[in-house]
C-alpha atoms as a PDB file:
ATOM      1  CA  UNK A   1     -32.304  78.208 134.558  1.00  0.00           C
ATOM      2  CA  UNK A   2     -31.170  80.502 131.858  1.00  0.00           C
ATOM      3  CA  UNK A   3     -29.703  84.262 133.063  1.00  0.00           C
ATOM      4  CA  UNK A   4     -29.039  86.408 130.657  1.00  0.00           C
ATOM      5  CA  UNK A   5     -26.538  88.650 132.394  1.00  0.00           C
ATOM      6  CA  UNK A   6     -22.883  87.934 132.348  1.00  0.00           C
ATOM      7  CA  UNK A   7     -21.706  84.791 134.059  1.00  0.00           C
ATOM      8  CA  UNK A   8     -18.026  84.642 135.072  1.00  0.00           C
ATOM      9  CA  UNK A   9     -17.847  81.083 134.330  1.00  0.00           C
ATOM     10  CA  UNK A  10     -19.258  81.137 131.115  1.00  0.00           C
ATOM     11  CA  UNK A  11     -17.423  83.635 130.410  1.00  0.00           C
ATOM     12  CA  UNK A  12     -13.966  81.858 131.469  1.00  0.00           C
ATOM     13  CA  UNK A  13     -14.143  79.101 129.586  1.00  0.00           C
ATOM     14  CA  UNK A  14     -15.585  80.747 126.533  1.00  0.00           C
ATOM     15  CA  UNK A  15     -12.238  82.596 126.875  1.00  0.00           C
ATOM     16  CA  UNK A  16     -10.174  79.326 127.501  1.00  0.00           C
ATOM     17  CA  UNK A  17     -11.619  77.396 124.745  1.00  0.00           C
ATOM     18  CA  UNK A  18     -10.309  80.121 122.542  1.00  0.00           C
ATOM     19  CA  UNK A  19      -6.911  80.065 123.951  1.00  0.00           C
ATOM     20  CA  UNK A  20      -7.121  76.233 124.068  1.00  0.00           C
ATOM     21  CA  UNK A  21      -7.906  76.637 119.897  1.00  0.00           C
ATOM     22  CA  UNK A  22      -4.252  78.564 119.777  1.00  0.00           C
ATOM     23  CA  UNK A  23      -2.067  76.373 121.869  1.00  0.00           C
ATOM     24  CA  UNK A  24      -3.661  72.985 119.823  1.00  0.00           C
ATOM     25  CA  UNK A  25      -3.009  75.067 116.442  1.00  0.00           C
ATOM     26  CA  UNK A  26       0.930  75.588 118.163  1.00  0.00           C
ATOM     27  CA  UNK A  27       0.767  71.704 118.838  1.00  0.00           C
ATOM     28  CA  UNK A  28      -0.210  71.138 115.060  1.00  0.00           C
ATOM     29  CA  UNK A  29       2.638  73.172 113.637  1.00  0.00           C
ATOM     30  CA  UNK A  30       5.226  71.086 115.927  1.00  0.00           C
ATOM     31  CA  UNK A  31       3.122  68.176 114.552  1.00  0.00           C
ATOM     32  CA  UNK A  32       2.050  66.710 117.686  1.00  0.00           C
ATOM     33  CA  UNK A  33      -1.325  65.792 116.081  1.00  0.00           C
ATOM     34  CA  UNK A  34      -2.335  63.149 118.915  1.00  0.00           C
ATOM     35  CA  UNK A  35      -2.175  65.255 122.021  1.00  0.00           C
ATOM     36  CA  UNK A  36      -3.300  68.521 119.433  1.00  0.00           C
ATOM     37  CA  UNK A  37      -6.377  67.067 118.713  1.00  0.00           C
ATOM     38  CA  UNK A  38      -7.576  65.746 122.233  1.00  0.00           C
ATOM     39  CA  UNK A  39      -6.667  68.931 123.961  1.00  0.00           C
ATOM     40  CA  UNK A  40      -8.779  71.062 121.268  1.00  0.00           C
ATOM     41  CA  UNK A  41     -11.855  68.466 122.222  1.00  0.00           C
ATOM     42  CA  UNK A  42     -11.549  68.301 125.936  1.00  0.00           C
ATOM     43  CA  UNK A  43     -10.696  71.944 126.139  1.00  0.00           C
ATOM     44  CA  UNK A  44     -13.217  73.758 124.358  1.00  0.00           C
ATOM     45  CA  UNK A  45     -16.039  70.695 125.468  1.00  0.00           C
ATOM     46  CA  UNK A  46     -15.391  72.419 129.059  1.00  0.00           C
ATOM     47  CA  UNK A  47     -17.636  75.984 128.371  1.00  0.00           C
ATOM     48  CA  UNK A  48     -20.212  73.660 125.392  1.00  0.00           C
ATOM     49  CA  UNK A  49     -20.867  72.341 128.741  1.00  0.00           C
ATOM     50  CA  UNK A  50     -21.207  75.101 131.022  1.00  0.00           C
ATOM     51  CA  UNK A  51     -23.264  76.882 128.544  1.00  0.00           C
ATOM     52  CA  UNK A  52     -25.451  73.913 128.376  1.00  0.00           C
ATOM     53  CA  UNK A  53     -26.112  74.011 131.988  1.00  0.00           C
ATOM     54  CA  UNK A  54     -27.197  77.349 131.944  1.00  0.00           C
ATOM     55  CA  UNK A  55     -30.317  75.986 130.003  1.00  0.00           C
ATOM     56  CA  UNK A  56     -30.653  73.071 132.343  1.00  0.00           C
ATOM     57  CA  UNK A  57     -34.083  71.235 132.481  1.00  0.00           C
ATOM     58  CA  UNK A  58     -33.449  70.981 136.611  1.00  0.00           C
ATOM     59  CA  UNK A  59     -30.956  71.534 139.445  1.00  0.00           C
ATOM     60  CA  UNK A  60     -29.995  68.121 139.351  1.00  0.00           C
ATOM     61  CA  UNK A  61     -29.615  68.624 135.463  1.00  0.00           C
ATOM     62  CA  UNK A  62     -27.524  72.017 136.122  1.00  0.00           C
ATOM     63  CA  UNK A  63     -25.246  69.949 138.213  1.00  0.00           C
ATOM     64  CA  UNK A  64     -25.068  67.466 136.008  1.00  0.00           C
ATOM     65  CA  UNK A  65     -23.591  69.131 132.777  1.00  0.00           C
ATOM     66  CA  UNK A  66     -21.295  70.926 135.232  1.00  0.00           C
ATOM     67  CA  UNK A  67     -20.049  68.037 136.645  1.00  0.00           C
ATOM     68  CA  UNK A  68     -19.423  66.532 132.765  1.00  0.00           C
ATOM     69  CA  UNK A  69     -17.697  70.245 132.397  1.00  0.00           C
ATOM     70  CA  UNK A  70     -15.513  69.467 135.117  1.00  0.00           C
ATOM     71  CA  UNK A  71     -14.894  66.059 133.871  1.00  0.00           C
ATOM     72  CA  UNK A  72     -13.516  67.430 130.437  1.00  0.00           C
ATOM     73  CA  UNK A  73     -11.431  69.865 132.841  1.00  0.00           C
ATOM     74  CA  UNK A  74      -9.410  67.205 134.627  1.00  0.00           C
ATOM     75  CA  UNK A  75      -9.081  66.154 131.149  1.00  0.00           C
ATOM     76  CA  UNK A  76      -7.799  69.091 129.667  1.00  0.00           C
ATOM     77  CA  UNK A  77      -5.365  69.474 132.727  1.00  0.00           C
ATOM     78  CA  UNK A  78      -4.099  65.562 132.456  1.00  0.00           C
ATOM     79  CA  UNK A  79      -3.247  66.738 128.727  1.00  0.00           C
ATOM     80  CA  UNK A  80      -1.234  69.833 129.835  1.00  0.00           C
ATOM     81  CA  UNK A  81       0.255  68.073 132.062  1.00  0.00           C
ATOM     82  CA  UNK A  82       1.665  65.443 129.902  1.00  0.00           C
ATOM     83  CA  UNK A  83       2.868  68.642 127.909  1.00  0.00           C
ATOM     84  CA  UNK A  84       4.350  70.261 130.572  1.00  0.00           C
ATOM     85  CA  UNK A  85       6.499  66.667 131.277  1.00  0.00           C
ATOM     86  CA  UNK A  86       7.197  66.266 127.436  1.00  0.00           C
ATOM     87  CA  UNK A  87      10.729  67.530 127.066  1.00  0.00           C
ATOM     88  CA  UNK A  88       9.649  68.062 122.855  1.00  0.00           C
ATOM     89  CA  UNK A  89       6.243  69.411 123.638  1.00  0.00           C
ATOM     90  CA  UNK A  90       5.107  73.264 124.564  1.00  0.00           C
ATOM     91  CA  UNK A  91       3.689  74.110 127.381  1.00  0.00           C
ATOM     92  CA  UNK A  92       1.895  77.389 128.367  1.00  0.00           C
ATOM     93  CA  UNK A  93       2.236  78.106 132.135  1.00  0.00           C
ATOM     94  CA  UNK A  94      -0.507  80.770 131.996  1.00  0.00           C
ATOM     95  CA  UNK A  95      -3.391  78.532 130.115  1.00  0.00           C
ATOM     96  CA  UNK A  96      -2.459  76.077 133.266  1.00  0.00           C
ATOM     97  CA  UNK A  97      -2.383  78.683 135.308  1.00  0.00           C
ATOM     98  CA  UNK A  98      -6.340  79.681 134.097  1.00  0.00           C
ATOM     99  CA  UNK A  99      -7.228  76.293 133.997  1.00  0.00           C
ATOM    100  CA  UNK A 100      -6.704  75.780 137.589  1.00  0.00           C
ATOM    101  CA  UNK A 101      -9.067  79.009 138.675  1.00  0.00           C
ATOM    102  CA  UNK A 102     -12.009  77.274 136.107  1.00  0.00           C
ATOM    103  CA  UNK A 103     -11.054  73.624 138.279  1.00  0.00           C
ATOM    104  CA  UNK A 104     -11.724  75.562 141.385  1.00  0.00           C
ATOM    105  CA  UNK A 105     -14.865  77.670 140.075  1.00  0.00           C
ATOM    106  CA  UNK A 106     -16.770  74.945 138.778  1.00  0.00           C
ATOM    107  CA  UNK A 107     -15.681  72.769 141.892  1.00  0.00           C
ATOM    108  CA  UNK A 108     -17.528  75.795 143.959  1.00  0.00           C
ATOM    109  CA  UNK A 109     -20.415  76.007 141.641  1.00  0.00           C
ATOM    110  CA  UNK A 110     -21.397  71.902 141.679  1.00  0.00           C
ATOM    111  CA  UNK A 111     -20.787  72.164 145.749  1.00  0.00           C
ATOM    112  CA  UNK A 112     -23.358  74.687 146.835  1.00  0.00           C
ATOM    113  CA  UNK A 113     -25.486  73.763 143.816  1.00  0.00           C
ATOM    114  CA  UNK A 114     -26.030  70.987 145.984  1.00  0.00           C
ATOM    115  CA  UNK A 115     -26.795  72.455 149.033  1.00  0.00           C
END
C-alpha cells in the first residue's frame, strides 16, 4: 500500500511528533517528568503509526494501524488536556490546535477506508 509521493498525514504528524519532542523537553525543564514522558510516547507513537500503515499488509491492516494512530491521538490530547487544566503546567494552544486537524484527518481517512 506504500506511495511514495507526499502524504499530508504523514507528513503532519511527522511534524507534530517533532513539536511534541519540544513541548515534553519544556515539561522536563519544569520537571514534570510523569506527564513529560507519556506525552513524548503517545505523541510521536501517532505518525510510527501512520507510517506503518502506509506499508500495510491489507486494507483491513491499513485501517488497523490507523485506528491504533488515532488511539495514541486521543491519548496525546487527554495529556494536553490535563496540561491545559494544570494551573503549574504549560500548555501550547497551537500544538492543540494541530492536534485537533490530525484527530479529524485520520478520523476521515479510517471512515472512507472503510467504504
Amino acid at each position: 500500500m506504500r506511495d511514495d509521493k507526499e502524504n499530508l498525514i504523514v507528513k503532519l504528524t511527522f511534524e507534530f511528533a517533532l513539536d511534541i519532542i519540544e513541548f515534553s523537553e519544556l515539561l522536563e525543564v519544569k520537571k514534570k517528568f510523569v506527564i513529560a514522558r507519556q506525552i513524548l510516547k503517545s505523541g510521536t507513537s501517532i505518525g510510527a503509526n501512520v507510517r506503518e500503515a502506509q506499508n500495510a499488509e491489507s486494507k483491513n491492516d491499513f485501517i488497523h494501524k490507523l485506528k491504533i494512530s488515532a488511539k495514541e491521538a486521543d491519548e496525546t490530547q487527554y495529556f494536553l488536556l490535563l496540561c491545559k487544566s494544570s494551573i503549574t503546567y504549560p500548555f501550547d494552544e497551537l500544538l492543540f490546535e494541530k492536534l485537533v486537524v490530525i484527530i479529524k484527518i485520520l478520523s476521515k481517512i479510517i471512515s472512507s477506508s472503510k467504504n
